[in-house]
PDB file of N, CA and C in Angstrom:
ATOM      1  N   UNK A   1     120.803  19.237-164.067  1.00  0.00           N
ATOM      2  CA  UNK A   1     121.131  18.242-163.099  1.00  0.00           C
ATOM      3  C   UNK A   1     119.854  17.519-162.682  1.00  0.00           C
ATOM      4  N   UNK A   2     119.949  16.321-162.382  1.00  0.00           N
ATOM      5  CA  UNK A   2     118.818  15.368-162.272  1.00  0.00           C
ATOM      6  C   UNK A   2     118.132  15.357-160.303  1.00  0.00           C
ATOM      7  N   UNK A   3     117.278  14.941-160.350  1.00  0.00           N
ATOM      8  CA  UNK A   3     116.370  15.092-158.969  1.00  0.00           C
ATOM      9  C   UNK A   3     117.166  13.587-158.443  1.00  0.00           C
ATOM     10  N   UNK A   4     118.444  13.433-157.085  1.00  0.00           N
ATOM     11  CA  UNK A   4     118.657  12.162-157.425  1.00  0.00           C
ATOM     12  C   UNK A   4     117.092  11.071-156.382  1.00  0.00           C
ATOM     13  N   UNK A   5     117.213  10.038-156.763  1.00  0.00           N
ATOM     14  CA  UNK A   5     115.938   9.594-156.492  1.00  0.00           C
ATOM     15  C   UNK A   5     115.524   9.182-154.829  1.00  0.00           C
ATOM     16  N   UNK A   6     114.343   9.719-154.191  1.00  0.00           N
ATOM     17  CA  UNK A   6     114.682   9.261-152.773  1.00  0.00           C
ATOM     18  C   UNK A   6     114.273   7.767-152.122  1.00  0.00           C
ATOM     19  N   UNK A   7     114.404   6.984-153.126  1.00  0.00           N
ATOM     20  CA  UNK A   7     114.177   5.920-152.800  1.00  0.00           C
ATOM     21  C   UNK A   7     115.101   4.603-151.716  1.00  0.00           C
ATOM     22  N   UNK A   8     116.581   5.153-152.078  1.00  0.00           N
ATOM     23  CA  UNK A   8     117.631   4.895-150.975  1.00  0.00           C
ATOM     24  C   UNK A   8     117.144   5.420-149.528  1.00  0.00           C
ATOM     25  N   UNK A   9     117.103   6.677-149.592  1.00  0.00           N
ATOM     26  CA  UNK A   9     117.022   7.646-148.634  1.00  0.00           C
ATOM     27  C   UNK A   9     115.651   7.102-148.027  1.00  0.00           C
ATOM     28  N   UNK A  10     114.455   6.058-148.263  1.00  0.00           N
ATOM     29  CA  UNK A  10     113.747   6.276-147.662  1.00  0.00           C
ATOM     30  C   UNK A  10     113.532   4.765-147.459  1.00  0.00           C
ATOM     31  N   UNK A  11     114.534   3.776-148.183  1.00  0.00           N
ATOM     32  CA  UNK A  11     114.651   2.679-147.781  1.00  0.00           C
ATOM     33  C   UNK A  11     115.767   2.424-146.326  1.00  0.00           C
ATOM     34  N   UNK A  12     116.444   3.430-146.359  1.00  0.00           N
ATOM     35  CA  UNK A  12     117.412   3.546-145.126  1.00  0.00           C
ATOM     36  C   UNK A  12     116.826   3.939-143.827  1.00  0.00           C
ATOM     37  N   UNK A  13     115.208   5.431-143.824  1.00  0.00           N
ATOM     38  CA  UNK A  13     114.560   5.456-143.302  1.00  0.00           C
ATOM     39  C   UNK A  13     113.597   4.065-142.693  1.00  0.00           C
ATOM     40  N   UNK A  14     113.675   3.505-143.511  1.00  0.00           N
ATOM     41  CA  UNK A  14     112.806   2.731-143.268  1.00  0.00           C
ATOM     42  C   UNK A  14     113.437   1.233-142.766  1.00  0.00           C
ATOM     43  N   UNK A  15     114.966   1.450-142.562  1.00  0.00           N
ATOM     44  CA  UNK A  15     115.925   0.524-141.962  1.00  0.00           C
ATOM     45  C   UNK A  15     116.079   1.032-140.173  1.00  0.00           C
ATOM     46  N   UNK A  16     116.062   1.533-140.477  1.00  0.00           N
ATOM     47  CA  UNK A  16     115.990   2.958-138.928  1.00  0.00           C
ATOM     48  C   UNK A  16     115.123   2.399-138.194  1.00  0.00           C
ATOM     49  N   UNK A  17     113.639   2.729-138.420  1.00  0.00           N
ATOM     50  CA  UNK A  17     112.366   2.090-138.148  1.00  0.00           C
ATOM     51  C   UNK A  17     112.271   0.833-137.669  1.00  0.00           C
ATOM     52  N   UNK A  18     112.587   0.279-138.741  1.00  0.00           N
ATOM     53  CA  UNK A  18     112.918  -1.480-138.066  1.00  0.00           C
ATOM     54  C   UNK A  18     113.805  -1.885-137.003  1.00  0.00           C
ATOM     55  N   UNK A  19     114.594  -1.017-136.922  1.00  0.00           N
ATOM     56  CA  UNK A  19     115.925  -1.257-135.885  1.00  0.00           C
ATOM     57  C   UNK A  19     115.447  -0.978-134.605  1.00  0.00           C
ATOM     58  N   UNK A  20     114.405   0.650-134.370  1.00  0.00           N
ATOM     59  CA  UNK A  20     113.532   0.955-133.124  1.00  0.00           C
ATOM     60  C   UNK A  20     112.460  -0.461-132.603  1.00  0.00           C
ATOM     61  N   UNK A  21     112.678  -0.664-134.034  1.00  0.00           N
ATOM     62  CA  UNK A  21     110.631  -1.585-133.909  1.00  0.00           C
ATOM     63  C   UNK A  21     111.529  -2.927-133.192  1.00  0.00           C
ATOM     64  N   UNK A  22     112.577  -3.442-133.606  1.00  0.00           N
ATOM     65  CA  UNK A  22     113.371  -4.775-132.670  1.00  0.00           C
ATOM     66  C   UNK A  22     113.588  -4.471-131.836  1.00  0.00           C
ATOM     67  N   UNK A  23     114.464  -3.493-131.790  1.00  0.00           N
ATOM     68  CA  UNK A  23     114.978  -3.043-130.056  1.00  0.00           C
ATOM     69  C   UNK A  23     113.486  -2.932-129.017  1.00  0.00           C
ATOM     70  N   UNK A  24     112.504  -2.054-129.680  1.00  0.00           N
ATOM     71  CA  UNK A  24     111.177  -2.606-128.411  1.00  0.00           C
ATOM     72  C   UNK A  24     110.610  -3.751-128.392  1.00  0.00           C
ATOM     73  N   UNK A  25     110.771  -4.353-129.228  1.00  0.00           N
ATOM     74  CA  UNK A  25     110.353  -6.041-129.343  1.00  0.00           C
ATOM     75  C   UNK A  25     111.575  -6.573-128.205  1.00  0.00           C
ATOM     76  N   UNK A  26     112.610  -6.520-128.720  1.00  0.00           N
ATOM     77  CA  UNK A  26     113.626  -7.007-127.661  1.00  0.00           C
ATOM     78  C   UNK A  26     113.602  -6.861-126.158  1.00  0.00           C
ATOM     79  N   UNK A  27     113.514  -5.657-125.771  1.00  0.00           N
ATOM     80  CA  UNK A  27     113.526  -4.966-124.614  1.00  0.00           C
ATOM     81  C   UNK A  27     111.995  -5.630-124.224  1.00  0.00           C
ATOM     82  N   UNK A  28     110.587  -5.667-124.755  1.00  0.00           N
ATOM     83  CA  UNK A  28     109.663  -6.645-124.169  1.00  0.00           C
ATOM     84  C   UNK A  28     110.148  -7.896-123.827  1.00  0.00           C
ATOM     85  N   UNK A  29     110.514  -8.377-124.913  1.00  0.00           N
ATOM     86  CA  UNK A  29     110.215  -9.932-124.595  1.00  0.00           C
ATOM     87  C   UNK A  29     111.707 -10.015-123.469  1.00  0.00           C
ATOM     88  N   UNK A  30     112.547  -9.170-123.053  1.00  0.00           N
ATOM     89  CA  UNK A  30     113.421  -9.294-121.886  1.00  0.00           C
ATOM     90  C   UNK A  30     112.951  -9.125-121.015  1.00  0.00           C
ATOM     91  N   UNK A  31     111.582  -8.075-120.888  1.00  0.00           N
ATOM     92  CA  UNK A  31     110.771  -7.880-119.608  1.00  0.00           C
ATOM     93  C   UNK A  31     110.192  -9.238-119.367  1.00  0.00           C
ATOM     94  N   UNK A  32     109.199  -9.908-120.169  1.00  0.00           N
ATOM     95  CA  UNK A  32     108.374 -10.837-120.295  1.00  0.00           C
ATOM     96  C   UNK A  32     109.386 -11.830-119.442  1.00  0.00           C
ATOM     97  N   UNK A  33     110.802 -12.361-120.020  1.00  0.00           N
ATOM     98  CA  UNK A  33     111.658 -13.317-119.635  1.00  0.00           C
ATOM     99  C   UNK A  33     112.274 -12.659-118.460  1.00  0.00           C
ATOM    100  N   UNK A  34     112.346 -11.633-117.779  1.00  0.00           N
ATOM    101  CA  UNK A  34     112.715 -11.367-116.399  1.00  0.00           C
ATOM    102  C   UNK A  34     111.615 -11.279-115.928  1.00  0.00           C
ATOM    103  N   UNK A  35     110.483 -11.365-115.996  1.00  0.00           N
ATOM    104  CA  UNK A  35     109.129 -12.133-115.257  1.00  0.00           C
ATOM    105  C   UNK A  35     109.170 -13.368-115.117  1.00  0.00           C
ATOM    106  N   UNK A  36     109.255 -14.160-115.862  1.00  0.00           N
ATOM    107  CA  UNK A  36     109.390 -15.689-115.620  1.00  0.00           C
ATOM    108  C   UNK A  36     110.623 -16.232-115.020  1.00  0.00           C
ATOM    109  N   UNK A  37     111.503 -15.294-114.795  1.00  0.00           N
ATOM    110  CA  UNK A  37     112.686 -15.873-114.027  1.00  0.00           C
ATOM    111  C   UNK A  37     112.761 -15.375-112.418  1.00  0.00           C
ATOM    112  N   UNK A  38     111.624 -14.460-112.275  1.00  0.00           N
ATOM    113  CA  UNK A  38     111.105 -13.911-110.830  1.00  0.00           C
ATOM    114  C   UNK A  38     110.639 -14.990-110.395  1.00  0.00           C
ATOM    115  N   UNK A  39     109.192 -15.480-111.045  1.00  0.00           N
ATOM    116  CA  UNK A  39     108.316 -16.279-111.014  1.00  0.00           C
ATOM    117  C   UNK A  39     108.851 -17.586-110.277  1.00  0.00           C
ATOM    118  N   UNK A  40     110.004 -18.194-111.444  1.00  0.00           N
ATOM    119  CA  UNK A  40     110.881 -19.476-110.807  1.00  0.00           C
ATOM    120  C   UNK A  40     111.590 -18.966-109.703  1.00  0.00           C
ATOM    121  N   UNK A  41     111.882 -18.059-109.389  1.00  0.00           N
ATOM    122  CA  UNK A  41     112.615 -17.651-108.172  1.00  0.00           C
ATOM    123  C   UNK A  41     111.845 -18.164-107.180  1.00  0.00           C
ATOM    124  N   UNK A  42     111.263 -17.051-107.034  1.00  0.00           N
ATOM    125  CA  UNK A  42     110.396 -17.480-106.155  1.00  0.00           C
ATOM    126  C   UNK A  42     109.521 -18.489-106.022  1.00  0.00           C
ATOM    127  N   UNK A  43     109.124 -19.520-106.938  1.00  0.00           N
ATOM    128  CA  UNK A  43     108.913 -20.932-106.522  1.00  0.00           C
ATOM    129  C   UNK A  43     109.942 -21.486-105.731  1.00  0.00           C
ATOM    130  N   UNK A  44     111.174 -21.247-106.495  1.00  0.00           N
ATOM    131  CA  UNK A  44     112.184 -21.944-105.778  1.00  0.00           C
ATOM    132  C   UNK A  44     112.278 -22.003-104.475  1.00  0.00           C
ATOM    133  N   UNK A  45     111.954 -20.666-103.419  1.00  0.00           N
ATOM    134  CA  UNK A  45     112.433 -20.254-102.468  1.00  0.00           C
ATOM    135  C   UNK A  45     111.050 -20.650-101.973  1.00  0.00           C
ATOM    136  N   UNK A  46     109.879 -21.218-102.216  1.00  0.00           N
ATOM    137  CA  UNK A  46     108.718 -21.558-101.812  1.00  0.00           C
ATOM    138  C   UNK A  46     109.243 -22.842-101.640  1.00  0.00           C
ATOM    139  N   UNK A  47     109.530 -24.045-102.352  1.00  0.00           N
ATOM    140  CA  UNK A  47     109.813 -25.128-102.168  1.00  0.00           C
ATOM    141  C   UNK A  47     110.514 -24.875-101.342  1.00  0.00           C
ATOM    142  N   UNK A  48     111.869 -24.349-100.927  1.00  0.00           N
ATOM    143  CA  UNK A  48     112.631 -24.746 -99.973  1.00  0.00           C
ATOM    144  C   UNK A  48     112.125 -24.226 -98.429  1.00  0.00           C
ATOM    145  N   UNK A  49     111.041 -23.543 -98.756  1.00  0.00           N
ATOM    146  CA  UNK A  49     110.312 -23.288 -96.669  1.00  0.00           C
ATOM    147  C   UNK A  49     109.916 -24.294 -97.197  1.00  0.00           C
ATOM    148  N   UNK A  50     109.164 -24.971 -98.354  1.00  0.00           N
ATOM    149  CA  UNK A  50     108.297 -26.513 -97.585  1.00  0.00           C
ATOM    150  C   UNK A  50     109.080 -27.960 -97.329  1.00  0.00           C
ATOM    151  N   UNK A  51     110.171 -27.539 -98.177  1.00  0.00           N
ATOM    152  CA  UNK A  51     110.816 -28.996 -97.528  1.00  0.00           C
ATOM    153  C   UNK A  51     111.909 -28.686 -96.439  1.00  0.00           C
ATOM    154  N   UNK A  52     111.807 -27.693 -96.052  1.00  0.00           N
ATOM    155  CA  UNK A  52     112.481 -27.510 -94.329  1.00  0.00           C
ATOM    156  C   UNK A  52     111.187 -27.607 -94.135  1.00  0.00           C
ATOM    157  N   UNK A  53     109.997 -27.208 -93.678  1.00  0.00           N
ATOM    158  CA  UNK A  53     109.198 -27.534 -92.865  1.00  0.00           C
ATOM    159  C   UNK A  53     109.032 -29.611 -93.043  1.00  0.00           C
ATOM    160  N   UNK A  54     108.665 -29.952 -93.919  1.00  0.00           N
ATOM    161  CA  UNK A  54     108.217 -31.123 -94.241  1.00  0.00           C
ATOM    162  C   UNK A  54     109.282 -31.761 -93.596  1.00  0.00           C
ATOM    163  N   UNK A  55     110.573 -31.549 -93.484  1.00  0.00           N
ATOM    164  CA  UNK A  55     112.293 -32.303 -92.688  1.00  0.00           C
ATOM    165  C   UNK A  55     111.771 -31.679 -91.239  1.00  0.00           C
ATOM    166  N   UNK A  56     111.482 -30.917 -90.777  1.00  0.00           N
ATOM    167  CA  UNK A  56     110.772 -30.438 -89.184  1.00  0.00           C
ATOM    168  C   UNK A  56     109.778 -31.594 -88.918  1.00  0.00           C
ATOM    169  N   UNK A  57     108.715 -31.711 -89.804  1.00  0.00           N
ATOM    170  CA  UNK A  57     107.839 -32.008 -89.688  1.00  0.00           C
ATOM    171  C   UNK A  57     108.118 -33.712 -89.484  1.00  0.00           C
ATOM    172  N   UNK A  58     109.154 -34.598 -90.548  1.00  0.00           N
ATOM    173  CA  UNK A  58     109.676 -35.761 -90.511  1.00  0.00           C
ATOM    174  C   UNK A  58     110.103 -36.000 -89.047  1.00  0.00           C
ATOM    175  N   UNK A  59     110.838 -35.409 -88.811  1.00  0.00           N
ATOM    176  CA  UNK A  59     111.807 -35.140 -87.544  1.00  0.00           C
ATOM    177  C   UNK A  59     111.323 -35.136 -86.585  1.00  0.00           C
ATOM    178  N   UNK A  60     109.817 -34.385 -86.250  1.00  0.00           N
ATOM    179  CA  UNK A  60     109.190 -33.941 -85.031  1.00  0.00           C
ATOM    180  C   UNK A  60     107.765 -35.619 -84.653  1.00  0.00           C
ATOM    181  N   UNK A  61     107.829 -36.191 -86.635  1.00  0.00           N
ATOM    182  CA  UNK A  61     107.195 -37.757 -86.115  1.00  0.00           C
ATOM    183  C   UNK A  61     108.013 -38.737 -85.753  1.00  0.00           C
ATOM    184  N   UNK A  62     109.172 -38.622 -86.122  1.00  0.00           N
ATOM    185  CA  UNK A  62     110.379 -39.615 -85.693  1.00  0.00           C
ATOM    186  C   UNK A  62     110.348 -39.745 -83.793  1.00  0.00           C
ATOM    187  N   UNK A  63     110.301 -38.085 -83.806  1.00  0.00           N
ATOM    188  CA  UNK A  63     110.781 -38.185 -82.164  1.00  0.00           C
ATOM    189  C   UNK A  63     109.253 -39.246 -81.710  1.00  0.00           C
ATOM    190  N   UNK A  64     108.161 -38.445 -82.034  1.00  0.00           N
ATOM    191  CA  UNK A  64     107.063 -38.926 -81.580  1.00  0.00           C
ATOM    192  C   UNK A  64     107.098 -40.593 -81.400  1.00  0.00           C
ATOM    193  N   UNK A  65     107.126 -40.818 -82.667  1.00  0.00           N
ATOM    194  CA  UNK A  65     107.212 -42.607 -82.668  1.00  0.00           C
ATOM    195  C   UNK A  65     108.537 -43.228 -81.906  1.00  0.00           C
ATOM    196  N   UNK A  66     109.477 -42.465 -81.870  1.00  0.00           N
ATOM    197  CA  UNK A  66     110.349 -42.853 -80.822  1.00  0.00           C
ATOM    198  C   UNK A  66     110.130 -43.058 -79.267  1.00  0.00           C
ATOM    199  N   UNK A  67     109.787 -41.760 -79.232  1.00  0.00           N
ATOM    200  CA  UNK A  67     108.622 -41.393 -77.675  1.00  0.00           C
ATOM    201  C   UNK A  67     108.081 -42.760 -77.066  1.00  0.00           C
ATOM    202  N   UNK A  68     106.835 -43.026 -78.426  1.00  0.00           N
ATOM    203  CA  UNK A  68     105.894 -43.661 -78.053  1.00  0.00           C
ATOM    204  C   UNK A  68     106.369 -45.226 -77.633  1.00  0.00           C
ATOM    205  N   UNK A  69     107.454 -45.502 -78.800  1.00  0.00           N
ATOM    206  CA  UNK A  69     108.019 -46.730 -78.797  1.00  0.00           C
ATOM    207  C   UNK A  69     108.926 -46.862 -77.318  1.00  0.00           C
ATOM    208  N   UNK A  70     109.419 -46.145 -76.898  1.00  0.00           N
ATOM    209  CA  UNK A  70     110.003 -45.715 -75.354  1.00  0.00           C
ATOM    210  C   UNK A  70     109.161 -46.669 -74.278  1.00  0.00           C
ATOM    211  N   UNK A  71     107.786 -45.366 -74.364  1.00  0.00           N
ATOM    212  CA  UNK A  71     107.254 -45.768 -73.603  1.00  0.00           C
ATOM    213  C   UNK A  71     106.222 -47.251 -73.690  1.00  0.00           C
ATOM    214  N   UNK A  72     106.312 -47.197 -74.964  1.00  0.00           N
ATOM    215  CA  UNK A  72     105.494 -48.973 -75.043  1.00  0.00           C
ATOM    216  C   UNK A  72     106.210 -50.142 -73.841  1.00  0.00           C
ATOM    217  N   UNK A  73     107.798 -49.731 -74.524  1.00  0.00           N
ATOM    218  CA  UNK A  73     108.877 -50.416 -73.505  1.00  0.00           C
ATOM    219  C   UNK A  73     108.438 -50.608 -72.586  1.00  0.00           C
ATOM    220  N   UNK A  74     108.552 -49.058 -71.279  1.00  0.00           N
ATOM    221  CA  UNK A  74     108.754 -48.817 -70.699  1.00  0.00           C
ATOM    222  C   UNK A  74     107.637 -49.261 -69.772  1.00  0.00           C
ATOM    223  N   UNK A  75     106.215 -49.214 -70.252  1.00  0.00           N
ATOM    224  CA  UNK A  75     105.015 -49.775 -69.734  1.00  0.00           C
ATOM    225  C   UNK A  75     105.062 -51.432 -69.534  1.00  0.00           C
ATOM    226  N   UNK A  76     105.964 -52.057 -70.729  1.00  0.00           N
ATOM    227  CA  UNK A  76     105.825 -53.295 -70.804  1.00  0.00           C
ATOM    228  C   UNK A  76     106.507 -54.058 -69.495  1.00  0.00           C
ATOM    229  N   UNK A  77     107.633 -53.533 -70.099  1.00  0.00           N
ATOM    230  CA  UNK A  77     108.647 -53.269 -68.564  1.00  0.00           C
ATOM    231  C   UNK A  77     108.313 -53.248 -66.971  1.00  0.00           C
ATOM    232  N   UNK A  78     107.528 -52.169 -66.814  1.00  0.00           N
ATOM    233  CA  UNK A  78     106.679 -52.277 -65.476  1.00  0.00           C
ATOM    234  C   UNK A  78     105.698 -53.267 -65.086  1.00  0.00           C
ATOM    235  N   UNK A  79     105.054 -53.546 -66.366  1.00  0.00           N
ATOM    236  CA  UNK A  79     104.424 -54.805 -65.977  1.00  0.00           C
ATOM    237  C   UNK A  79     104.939 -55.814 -65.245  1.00  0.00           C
ATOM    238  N   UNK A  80     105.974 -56.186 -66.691  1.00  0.00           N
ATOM    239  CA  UNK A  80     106.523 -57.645 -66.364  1.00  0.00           C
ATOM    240  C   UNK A  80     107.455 -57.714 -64.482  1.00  0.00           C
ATOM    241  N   UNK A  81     107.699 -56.562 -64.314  1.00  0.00           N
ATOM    242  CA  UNK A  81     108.175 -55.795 -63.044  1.00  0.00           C
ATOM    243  C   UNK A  81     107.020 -55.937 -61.875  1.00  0.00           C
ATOM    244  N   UNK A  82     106.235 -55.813 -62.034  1.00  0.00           N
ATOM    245  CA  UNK A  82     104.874 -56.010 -61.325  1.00  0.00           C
ATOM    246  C   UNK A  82     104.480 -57.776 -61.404  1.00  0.00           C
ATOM    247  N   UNK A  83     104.208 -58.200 -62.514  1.00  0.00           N
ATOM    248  CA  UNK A  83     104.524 -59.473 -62.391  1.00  0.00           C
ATOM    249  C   UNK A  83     105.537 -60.354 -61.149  1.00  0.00           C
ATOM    250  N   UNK A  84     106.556 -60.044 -61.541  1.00  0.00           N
ATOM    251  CA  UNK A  84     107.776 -60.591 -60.684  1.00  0.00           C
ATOM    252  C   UNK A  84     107.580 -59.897 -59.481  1.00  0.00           C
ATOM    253  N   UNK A  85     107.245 -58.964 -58.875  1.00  0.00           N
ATOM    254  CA  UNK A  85     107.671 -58.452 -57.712  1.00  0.00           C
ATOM    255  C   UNK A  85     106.102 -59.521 -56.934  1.00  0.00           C
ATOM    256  N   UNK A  86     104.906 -59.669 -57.800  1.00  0.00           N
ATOM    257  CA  UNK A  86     103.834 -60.565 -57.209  1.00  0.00           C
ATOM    258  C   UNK A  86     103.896 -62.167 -56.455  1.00  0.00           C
ATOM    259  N   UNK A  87     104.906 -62.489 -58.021  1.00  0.00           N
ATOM    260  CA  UNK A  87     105.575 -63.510 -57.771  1.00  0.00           C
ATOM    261  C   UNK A  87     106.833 -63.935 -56.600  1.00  0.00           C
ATOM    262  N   UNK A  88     107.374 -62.838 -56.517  1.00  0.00           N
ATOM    263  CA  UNK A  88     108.469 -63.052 -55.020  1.00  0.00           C
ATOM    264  C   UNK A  88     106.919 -63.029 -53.621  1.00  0.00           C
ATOM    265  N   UNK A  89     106.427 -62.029 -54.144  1.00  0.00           N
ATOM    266  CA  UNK A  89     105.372 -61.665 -52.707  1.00  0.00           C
ATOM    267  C   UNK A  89     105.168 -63.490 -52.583  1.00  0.00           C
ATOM    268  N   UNK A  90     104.439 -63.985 -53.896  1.00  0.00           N
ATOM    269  CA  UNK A  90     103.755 -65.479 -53.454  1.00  0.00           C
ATOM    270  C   UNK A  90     104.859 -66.187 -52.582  1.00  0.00           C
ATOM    271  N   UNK A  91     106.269 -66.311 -52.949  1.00  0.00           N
ATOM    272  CA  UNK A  91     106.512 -67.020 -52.511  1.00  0.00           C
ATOM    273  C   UNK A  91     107.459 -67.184 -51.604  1.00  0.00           C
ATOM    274  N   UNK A  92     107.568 -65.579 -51.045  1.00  0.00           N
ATOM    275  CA  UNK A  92     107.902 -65.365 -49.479  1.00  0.00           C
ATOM    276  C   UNK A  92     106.846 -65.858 -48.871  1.00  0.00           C
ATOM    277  N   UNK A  93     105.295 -65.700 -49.156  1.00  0.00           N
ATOM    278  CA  UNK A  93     104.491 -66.198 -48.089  1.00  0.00           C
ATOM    279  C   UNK A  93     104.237 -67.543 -48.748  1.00  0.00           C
ATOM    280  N   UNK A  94     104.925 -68.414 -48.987  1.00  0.00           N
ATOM    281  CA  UNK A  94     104.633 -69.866 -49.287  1.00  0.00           C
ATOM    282  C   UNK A  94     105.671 -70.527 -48.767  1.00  0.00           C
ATOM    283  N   UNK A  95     107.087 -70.021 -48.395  1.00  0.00           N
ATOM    284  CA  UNK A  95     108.402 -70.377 -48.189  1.00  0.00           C
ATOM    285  C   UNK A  95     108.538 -69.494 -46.860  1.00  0.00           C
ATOM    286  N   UNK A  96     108.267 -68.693 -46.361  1.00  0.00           N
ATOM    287  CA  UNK A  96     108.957 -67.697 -45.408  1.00  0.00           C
ATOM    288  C   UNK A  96     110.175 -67.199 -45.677  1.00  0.00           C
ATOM    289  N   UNK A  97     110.784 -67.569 -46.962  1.00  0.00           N
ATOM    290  CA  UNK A  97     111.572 -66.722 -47.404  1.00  0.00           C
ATOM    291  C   UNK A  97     111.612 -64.923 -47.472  1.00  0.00           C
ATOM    292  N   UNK A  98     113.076 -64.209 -46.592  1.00  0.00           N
ATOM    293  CA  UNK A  98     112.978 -62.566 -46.792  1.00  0.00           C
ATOM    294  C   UNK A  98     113.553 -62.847 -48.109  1.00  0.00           C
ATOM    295  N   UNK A  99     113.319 -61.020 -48.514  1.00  0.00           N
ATOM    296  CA  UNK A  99     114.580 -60.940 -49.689  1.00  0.00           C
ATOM    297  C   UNK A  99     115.728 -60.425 -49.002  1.00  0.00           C
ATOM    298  N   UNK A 100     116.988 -60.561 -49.578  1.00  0.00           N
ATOM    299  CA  UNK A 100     117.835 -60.210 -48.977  1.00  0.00           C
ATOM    300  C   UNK A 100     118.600 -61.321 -48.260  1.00  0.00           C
ATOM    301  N   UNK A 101     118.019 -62.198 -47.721  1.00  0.00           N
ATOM    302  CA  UNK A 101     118.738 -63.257 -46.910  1.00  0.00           C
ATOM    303  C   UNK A 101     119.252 -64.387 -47.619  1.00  0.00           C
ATOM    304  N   UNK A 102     120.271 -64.595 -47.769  1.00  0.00           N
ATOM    305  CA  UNK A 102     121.036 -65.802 -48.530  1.00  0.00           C
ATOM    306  C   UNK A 102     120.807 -66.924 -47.465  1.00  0.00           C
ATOM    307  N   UNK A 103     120.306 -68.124 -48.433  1.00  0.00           N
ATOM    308  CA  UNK A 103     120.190 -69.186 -47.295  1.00  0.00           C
ATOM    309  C   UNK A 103     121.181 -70.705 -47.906  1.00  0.00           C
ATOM    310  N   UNK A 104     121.840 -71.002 -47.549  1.00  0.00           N
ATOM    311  CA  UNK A 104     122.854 -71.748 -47.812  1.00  0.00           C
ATOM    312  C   UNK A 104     122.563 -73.457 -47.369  1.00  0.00           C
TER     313      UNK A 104
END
């Protein structure tokens, strides 16, 4: 009876081998790619504190320039208020006109 040859037997071995050697290739490069999908995670969740802060931040110059624009008014306002109230003064004491008195 003949020696049968182990050349099957060690090409099948050597199918085995390759199958371990992908599966740890695989299983890396899944680590590698669930690193880079951490990575974007968490950018992601970085961008979104900065554009809520940056919408705070929009929001908190809006009021400001609103504020300010208020009070630009509001100063202008008093003036022209100061103005006119100078102007009645002149000319109660130029007329003897009170305020208050309707003169017909």
């Amino acid at each position: 009876m003949a020696i049968p040859s182990p050349a099957p037997l060690w090409r099948f071995a050597r199918a085995i081998e390759q199958v371990f050697e992908l599966d740890r290739d695989l299983k890396e490069a899944l680590a590698r790619i669930d690193g880079r999908f951490e990575a974007v995670e968490a950018r992601v969740i970085e961008l979104g504190i900065e554009q809520r802060t940056t919408l705070v931040e929009v929001r908190a110059a809006a009021i400001a320039a609103g504020s300010s624009a208020a009070a630009m008014h509001t100063a202008e306002l008093a003036r022209q208020i100061g103005v006119l109230q100078e102007q009645v003064r002149t000319l109660q004491s130029t007329t003897g006109i009170q305020p208050g008195l309707a003169t017909t």
